[in-house]
N, C-alpha and C. Protein backbone atom coordinates (compact mmCIF):
# COMPACT_ATOMS: atom_id res chain seq x y z
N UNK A 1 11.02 -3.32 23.80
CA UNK A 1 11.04 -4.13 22.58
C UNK A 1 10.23 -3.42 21.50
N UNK A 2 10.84 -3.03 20.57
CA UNK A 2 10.16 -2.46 19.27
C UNK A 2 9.63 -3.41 18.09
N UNK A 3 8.58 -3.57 17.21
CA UNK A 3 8.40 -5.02 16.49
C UNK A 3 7.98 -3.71 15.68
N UNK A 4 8.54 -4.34 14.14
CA UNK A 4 7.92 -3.83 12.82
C UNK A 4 7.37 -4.63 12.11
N UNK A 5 6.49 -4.05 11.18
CA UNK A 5 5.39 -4.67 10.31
C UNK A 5 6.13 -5.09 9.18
N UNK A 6 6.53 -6.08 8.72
CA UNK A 6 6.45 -6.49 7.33
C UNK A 6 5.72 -7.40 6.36
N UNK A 7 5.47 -7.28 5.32
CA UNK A 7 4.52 -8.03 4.27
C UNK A 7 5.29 -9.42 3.51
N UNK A 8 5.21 -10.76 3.51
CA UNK A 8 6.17 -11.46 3.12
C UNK A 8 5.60 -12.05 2.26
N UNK A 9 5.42 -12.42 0.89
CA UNK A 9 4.54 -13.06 -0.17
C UNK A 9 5.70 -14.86 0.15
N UNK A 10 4.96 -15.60 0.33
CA UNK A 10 5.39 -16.81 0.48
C UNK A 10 5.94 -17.71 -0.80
N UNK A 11 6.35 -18.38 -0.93
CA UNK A 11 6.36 -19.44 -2.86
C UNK A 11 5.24 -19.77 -3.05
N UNK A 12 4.19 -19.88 -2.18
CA UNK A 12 2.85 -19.99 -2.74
C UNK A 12 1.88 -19.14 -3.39
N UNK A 13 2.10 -17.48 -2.96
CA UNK A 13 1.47 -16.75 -3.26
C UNK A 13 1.03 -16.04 -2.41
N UNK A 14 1.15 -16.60 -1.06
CA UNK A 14 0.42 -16.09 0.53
C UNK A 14 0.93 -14.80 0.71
N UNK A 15 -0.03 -14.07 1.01
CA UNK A 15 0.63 -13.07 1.56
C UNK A 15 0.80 -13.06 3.29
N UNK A 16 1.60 -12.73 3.88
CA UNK A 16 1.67 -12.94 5.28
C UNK A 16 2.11 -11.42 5.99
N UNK A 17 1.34 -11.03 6.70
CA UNK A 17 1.64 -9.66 7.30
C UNK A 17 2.23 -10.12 8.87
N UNK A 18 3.64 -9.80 9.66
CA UNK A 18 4.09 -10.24 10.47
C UNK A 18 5.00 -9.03 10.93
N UNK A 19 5.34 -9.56 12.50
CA UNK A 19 5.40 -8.33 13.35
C UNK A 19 7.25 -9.07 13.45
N UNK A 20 7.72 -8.52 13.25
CA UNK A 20 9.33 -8.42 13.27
C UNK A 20 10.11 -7.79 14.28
N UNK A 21 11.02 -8.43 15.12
CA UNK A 21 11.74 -7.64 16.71
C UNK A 21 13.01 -6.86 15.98
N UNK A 22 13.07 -5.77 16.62
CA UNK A 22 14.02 -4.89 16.02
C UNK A 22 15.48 -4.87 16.98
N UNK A 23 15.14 -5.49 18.09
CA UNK A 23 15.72 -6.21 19.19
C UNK A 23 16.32 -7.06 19.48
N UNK A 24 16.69 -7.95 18.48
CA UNK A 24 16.91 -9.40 18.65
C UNK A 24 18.07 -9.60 17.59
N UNK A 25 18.60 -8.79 16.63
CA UNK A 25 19.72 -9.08 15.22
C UNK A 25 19.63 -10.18 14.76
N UNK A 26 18.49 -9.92 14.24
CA UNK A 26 17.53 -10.82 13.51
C UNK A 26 17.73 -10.51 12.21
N UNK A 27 17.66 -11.56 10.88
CA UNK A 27 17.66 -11.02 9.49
C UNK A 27 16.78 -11.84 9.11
N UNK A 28 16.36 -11.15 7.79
CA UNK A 28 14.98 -11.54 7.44
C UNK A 28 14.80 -12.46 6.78
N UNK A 29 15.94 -13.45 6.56
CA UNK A 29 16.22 -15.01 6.24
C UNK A 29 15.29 -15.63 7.61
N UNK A 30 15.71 -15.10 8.71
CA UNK A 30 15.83 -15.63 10.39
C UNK A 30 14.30 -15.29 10.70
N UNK A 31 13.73 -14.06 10.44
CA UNK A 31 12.44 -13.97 10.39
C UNK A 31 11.62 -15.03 9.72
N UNK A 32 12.07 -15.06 8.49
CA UNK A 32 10.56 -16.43 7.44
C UNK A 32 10.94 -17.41 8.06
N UNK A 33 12.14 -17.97 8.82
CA UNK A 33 12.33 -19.30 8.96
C UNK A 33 10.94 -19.32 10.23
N UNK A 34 11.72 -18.28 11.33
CA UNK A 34 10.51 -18.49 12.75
C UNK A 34 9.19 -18.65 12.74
N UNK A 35 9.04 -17.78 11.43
CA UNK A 35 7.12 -17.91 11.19
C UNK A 35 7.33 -19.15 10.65
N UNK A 36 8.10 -19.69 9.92
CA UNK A 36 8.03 -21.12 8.99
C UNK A 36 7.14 -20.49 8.02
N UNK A 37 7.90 -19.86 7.03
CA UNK A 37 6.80 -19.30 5.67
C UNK A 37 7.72 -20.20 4.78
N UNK A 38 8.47 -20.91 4.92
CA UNK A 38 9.45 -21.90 3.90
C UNK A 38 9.49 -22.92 4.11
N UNK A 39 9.37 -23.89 4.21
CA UNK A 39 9.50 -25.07 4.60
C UNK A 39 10.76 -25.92 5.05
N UNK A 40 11.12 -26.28 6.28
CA UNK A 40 12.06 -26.87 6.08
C UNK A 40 13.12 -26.86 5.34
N UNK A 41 14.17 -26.70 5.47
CA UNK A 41 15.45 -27.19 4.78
C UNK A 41 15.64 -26.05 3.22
N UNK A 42 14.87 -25.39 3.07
CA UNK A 42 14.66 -24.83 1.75
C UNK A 42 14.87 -23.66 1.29
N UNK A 43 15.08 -22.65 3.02
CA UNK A 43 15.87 -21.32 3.37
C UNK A 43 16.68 -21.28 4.13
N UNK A 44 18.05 -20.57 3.91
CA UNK A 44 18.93 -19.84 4.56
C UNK A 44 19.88 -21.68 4.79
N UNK A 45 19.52 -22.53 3.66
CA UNK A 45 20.63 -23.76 3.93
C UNK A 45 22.34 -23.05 4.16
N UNK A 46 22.87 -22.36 3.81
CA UNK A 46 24.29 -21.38 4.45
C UNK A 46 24.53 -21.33 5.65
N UNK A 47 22.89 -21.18 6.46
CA UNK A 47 23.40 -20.74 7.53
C UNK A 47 23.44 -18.95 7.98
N UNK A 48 22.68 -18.20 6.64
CA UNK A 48 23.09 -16.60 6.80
C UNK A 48 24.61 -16.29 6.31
N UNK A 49 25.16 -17.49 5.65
CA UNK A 49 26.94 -16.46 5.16
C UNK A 49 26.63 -16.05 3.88
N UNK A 50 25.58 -15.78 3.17
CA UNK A 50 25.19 -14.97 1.80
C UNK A 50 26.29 -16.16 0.84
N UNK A 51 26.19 -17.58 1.11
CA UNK A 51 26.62 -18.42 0.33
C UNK A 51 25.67 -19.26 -0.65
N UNK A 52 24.52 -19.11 -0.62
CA UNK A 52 23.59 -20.21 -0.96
C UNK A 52 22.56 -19.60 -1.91
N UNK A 53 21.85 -18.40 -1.25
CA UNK A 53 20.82 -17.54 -2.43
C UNK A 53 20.00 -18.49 -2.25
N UNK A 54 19.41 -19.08 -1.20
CA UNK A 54 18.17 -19.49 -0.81
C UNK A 54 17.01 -18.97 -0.27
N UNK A 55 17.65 -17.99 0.30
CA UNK A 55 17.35 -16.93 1.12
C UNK A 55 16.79 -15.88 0.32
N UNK A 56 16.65 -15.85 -1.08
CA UNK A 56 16.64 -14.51 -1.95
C UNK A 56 15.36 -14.40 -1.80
N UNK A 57 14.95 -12.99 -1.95
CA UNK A 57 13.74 -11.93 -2.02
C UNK A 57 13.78 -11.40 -3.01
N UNK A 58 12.76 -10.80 -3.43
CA UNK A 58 12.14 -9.67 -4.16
C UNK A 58 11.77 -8.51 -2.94
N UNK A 59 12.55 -7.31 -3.49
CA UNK A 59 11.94 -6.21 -2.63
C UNK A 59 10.59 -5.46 -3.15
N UNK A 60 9.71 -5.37 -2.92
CA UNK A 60 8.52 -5.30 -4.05
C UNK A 60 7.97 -3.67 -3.07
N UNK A 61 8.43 -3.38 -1.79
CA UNK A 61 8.47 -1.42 -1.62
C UNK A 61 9.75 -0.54 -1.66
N UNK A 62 9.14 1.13 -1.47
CA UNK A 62 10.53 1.28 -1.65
C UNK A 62 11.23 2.25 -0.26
N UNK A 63 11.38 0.40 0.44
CA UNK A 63 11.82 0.80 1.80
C UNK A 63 13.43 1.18 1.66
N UNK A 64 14.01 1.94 2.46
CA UNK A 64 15.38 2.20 2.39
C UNK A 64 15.73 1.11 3.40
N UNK A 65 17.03 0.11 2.19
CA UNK A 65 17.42 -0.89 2.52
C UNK A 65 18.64 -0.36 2.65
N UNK A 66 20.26 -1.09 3.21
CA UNK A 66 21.60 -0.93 3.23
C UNK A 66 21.94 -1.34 2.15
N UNK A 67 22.73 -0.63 1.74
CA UNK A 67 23.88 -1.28 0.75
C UNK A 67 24.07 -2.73 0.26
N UNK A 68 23.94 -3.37 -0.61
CA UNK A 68 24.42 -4.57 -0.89
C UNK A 68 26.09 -4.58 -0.77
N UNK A 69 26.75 -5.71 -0.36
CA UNK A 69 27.80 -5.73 0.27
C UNK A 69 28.44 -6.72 -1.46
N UNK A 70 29.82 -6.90 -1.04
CA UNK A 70 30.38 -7.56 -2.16
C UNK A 70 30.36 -9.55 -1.98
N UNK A 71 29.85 -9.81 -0.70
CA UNK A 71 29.07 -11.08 -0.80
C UNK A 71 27.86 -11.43 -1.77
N UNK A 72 27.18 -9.97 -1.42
CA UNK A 72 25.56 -10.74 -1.68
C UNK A 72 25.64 -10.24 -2.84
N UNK A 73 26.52 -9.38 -3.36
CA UNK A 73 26.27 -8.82 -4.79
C UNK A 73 26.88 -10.29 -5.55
N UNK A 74 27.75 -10.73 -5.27
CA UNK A 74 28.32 -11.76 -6.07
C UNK A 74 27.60 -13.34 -5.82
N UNK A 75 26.96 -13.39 -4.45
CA UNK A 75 26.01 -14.42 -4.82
C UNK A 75 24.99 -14.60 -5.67
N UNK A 76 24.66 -13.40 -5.25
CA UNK A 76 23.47 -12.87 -6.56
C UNK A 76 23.45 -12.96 -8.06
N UNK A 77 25.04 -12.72 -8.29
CA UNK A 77 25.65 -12.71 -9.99
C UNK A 77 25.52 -14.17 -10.43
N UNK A 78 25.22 -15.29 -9.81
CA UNK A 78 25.38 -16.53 -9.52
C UNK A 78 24.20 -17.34 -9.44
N UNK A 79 23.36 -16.46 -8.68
CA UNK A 79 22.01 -17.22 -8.49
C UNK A 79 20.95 -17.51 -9.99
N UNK A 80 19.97 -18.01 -9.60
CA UNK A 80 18.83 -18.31 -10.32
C UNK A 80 17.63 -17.00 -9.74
N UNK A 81 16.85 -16.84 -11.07
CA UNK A 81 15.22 -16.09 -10.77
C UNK A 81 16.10 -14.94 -10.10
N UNK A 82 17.09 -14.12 -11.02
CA UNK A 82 17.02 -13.18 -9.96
C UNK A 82 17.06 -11.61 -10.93
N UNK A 83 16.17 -10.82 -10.25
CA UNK A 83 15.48 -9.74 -10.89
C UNK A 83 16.16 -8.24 -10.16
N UNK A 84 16.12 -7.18 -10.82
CA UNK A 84 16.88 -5.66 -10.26
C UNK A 84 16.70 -5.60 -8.75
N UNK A 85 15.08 -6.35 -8.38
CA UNK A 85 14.98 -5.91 -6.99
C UNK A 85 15.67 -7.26 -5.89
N UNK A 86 16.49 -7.87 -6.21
CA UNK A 86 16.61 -9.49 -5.55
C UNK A 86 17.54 -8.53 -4.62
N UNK A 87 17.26 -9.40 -3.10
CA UNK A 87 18.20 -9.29 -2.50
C UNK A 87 18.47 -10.30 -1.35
N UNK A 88 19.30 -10.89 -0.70
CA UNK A 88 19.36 -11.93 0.54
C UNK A 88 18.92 -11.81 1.56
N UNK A 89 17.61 -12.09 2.35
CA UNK A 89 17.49 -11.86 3.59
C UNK A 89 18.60 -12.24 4.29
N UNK A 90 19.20 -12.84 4.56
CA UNK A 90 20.46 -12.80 5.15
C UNK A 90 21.00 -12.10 5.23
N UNK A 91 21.05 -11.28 4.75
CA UNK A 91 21.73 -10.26 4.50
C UNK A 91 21.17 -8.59 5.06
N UNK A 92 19.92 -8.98 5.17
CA UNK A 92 18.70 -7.63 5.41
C UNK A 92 18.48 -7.72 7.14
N UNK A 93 19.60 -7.24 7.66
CA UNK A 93 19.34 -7.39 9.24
C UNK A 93 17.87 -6.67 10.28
N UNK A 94 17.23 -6.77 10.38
CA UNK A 94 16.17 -6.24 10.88
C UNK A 94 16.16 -5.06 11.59
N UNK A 95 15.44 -4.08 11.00
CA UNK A 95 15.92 -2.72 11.88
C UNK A 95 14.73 -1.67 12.11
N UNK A 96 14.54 -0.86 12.48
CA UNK A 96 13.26 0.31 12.53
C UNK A 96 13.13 0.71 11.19
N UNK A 97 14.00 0.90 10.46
CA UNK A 97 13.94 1.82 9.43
C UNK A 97 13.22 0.93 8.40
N UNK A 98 13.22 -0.54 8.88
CA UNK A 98 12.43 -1.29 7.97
C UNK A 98 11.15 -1.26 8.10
N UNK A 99 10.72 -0.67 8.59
CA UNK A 99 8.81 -0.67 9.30
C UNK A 99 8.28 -0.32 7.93
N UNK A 100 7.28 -1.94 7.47
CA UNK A 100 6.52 -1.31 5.92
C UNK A 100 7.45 -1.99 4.73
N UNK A 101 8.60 -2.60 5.12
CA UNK A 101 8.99 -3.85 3.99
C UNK A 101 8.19 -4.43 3.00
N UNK A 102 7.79 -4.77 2.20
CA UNK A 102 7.15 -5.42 1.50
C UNK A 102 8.21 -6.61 0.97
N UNK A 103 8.12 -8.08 0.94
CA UNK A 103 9.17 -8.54 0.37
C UNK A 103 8.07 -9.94 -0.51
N UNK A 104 8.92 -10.80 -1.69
CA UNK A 104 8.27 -11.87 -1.80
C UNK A 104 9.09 -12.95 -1.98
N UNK A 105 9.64 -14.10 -1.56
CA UNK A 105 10.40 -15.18 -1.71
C UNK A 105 10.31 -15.11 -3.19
N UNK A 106 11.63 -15.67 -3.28
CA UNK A 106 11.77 -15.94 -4.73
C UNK A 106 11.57 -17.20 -4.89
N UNK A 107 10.97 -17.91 -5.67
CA UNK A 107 11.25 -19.32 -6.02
C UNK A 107 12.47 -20.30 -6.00
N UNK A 108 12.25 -21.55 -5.46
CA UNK A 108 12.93 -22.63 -4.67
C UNK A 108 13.95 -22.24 -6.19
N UNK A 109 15.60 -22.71 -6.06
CA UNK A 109 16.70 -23.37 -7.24
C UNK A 109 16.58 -24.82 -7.09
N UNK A 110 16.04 -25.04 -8.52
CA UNK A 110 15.94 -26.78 -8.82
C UNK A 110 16.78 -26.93 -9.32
C-alpha cells in the first residue's frame, strides 16, 4: 500500500495535511469526504459524474495533474467561484504522481 501526502485548505481556512491511498481508485472528491473536511451533503452531491461542481478545488501547486476531460471542462464553464486553477476532485483520481498536491476547496454554490 503506497499513501501520498496532500495539503487540503478546507472552506474554513484549515489547512489539513493528509495521507492519501494510491491503492484504492480513490478521487480526491472521495478523499475530503473520508477525512470529512466538508460537511455533510455539501461535496461530491453527483456522486463523482463531474455533474454538480461541488467538488471544485483550487490547485494552489504545480503538481502534474491529467488532462481535464470534456465533462469537467464544461462543468466548470457553468460553475460558480471558478478561477484558471479550478478543477473537480472527482475528477482528480488519486495517484503517485500526486505526492505534494496542494489543493483548497472552493467555496459552498448558494
Amino acid at each position: 500500500m503506497t499513501d501520498i501526502k496532500i495539503k487540503i485548505t478546507d472552506r474554513d481556512g484549515i489547512l489539513h495535511e493528509i495521507d492519501a491511498p494510491t491503492d484504492m481508485n480513490m478521487n480526491l472528491m472521495e478523499v475530503v469526504r473520508s477525512y470529512e473536511l466538508a460537511p455533510e451533503g455539501t461535496i461530491g452531491i453527483c456522486g463523482g459524474m463531474a455533474m454538480c461542481a461541488s467538488c471544485q478545488c483550487y490547485v494552489l501547486s504545480d503538481t502534474a495533474l491529467p488532462e481535464m476531460g470534456d465533462d469537467e471542462e464544461a462543468m466548470l464553464s457553468e460553475a460558480f467561484n471558478v478561477k484558471d486553477n479550478s478543477r473537480l476532485g472527482c475528477q482528480l483520481h488519486i495517484t503517485e504522481d500526486m505526492d505534494g498536491l496542494e489543493v483548497e476547496l472552493a467555496p459552498e454554490e448558494l
